[in-house]
Protein backbone atom coordinates (compact mmCIF):
# COMPACT_ATOMS: atom_id res chain seq x y z
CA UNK A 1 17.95 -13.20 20.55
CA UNK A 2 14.73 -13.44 18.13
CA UNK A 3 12.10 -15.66 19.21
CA UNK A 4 9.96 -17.39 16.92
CA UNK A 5 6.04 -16.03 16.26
CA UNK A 6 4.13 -18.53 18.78
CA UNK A 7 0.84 -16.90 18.76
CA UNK A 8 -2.40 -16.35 15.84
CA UNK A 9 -2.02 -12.81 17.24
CA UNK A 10 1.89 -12.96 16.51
CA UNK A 11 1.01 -14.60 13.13
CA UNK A 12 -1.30 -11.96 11.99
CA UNK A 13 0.84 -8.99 12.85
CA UNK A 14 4.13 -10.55 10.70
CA UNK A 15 2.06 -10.42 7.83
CA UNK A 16 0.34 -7.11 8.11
CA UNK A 17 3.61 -6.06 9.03
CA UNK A 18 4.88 -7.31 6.09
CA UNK A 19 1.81 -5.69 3.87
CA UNK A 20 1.52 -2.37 4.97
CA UNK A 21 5.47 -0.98 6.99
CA UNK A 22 7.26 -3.29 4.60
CA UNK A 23 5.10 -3.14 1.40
CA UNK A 24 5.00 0.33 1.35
CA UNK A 25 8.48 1.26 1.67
CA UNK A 26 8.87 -0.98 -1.39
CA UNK A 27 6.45 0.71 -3.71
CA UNK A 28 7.64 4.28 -2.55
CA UNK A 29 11.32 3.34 -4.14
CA UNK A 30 9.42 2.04 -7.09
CA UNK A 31 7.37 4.74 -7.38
CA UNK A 32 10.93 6.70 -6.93
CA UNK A 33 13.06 4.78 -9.11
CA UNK A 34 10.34 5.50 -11.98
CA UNK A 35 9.74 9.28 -11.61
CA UNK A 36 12.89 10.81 -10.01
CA UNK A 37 15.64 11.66 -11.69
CA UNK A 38 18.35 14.28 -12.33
CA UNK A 39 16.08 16.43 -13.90
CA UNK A 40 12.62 15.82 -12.79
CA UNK A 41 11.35 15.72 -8.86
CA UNK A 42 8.64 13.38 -7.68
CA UNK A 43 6.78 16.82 -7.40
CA UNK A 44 6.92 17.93 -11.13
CA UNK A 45 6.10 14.70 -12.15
CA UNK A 46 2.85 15.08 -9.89
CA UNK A 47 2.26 18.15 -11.35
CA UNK A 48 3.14 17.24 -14.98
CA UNK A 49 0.23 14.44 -14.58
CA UNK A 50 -1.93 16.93 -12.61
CA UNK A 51 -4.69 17.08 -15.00
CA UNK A 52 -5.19 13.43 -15.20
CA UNK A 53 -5.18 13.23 -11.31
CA UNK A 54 -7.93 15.72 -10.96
CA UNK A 55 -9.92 13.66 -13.53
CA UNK A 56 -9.87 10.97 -11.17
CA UNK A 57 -11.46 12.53 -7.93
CA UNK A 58 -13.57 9.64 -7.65
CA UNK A 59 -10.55 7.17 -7.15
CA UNK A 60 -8.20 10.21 -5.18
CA UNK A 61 -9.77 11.21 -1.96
CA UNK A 62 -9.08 15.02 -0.86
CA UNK A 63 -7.04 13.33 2.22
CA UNK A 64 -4.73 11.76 -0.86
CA UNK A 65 -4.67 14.99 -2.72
CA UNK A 66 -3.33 17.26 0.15
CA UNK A 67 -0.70 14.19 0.47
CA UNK A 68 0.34 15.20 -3.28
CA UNK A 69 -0.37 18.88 -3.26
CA UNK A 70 0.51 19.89 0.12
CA UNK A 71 -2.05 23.11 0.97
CA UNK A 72 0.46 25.22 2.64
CA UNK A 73 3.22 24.82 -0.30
CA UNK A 74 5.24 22.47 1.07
CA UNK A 75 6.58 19.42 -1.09
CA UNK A 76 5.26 16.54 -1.28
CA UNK A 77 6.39 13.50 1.79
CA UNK A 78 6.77 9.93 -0.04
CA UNK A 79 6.74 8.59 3.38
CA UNK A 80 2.97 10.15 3.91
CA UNK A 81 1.88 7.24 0.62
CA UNK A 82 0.42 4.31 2.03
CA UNK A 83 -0.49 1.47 -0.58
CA UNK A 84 -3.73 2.69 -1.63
CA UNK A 85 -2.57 5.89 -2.89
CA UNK A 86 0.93 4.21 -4.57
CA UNK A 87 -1.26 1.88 -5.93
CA UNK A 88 -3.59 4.42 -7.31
CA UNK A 89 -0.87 6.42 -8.88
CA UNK A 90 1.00 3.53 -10.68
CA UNK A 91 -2.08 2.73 -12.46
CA UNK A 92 -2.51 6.03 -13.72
CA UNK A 93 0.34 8.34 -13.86
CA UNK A 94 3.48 5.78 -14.34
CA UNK A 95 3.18 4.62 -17.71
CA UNK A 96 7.02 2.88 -17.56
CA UNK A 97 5.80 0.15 -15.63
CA UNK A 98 6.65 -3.24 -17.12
CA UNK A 99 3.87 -5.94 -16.86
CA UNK A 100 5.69 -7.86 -14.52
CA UNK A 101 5.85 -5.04 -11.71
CA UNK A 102 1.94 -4.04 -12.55
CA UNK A 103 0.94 -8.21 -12.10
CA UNK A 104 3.20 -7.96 -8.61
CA UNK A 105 1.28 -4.66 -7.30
CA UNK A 106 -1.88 -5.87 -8.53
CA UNK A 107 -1.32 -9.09 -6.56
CA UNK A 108 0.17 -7.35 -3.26
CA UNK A 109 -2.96 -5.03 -3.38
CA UNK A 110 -5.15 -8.44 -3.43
CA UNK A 111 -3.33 -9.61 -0.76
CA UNK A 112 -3.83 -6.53 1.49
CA UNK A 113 -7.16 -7.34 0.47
CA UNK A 114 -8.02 -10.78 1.82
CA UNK A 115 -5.51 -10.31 4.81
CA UNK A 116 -8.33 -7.21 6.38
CA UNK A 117 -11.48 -7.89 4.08
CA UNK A 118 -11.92 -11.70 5.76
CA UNK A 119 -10.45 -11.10 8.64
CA UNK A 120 -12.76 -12.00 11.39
CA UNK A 121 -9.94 -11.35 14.29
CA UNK A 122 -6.10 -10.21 14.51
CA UNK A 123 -4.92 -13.64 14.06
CA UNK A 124 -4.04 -16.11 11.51
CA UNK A 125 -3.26 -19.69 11.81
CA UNK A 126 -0.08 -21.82 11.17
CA UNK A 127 -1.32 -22.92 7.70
CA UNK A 128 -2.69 -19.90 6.74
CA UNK A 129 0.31 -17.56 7.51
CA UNK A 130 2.54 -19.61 5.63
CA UNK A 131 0.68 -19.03 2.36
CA UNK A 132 0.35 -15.92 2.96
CA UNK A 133 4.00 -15.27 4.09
CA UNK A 134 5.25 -17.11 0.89
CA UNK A 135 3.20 -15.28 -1.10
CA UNK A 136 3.83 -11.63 0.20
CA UNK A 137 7.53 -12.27 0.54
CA UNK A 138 7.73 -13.49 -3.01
CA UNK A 139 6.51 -10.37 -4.61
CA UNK A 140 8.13 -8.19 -1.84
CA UNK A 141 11.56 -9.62 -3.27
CA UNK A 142 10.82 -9.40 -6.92
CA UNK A 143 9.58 -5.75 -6.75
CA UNK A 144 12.74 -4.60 -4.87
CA UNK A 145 14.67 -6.21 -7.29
CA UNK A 146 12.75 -3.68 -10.13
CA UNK A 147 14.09 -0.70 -7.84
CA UNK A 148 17.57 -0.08 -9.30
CA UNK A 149 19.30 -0.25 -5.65
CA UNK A 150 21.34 -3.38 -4.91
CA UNK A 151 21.56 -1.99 -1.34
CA UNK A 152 17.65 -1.49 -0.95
CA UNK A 153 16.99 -4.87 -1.87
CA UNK A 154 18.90 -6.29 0.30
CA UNK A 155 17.63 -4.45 3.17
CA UNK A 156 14.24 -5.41 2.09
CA UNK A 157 15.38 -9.30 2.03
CA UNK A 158 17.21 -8.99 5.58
CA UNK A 159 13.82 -7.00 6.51
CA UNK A 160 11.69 -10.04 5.71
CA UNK A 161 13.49 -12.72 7.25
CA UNK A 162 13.76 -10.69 10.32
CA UNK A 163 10.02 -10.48 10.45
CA UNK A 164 9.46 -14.01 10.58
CA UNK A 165 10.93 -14.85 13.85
CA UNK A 166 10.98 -11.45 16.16
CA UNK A 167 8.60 -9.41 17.10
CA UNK A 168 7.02 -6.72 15.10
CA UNK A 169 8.71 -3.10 16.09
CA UNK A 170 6.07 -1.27 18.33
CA UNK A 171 5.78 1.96 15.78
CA UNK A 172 3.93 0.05 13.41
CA UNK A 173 1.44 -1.08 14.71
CA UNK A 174 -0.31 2.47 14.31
CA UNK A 175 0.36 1.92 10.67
CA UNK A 176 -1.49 -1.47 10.94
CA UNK A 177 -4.34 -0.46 12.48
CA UNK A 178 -4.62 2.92 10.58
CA UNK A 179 -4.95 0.93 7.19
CA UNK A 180 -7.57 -1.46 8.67
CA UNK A 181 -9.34 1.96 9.48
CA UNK A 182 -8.97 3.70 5.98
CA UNK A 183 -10.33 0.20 4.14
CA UNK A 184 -13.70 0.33 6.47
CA UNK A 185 -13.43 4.24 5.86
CA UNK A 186 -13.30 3.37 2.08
CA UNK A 187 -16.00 0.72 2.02
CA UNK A 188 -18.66 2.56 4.09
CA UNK A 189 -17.82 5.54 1.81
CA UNK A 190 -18.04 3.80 -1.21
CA UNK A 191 -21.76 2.05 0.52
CA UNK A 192 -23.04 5.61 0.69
CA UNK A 193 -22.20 6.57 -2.63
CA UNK A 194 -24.35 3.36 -4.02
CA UNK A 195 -27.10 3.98 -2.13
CA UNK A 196 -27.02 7.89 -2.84
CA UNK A 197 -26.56 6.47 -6.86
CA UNK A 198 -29.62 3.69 -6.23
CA UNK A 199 -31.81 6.20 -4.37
CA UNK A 200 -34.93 6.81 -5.87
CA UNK A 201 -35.80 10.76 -7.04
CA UNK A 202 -38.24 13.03 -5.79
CA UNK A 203 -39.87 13.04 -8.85
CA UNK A 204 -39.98 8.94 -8.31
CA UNK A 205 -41.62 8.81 -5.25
């Protein structure tokens, strides 16, 4: 039987939970219900856009390149995208986006956001986790709807409500963790890069 979340701790996981195991799997069908079809893989599409990727080395890492290009040959994973690099690659390479599924990224990204930029501990109170559960859940069910898969959508929707009240499957909390790691990654990396940018010459000093 589930048990309801009785615990800041509990609170907090559910909703980066719901962010980064659930979130993700939702933009990787988006990202697959615009770029795969019959005719074209996720990997020629990749490679159709290639150029513009490898414009854009300042906003794809070489971590999130060898995710698209494997080295050794091998095709691309969808499961290896977490929502940085989906994110990423909608703004840039999927120009059939409508407006409405850009405005729900955008405002899933911001959520991922807050939820590890302000957090000062793994836990969340009653208040709090409600807004942010509305919120989340709200554009987790309008962007499945955008996938084109009745069935996906309501797995997603059965996958939400389930989160809610049971406790968060042990496997992902790696996932959790790992993305609180890659955002402090990013930041410090994108700290350096200022101060390397701000730092004064040779010829200045």
């Amino acid at each position: 039987m589930s048990s309801p979340l009785i615990s800041d701790t509990d609170r907090f996981m559910c909703i980066a939970y719901l962010l980064v195991d659930v979130g993700s799997r939702v933009l990787r069908q988006l990202l697959r219900h615009h770029t795969v079809t019959n005719t074209c893989t996720l990997d020629q599409h990749l490679t159709k856009h290639i150029s513009t990727i490898q414009s854009l080395r300042r906003v794809f890492n070489q971590s999130q390149m060898d995710i698209m290009f494997p080295p050794n040959g091998d095709d691309t994973n969808l499961d290896d995208y977490d929502i940085t690099l989906l994110s990423a690659l909608f703004q840039n390479i999927v120009p059939t986006l409508s407006q409405q599924e850009k405005n729900m990224i955008k405002r899933l990204r911001e959520e991922r956001n807050k939820l590890y930029g302000h957090a000062k501990s793994c836990q969340i109170g009653a208040n709090d986790f409600q807004t942010y559960w509305n919120d989340i859940s709200s554009i987790l069910t309008t962007l499945s709807q955008q996938c084109g898969d009745t069935a996906f959508e309501a797995k997603i929707l059965q996958e939400i409500q389930r989160a809610k009240v049971s406790a968060i499957p042990a496997g992902s909390y790696l996932g959790i963790l790992k993305t609180w790691f890659d955002m402090i990654q990013n930041m410090s990396t994108r700290l350096q890069a200022l101060e390397s940018n701000t730092k004064p010459s040779s010829s200045e000093s």
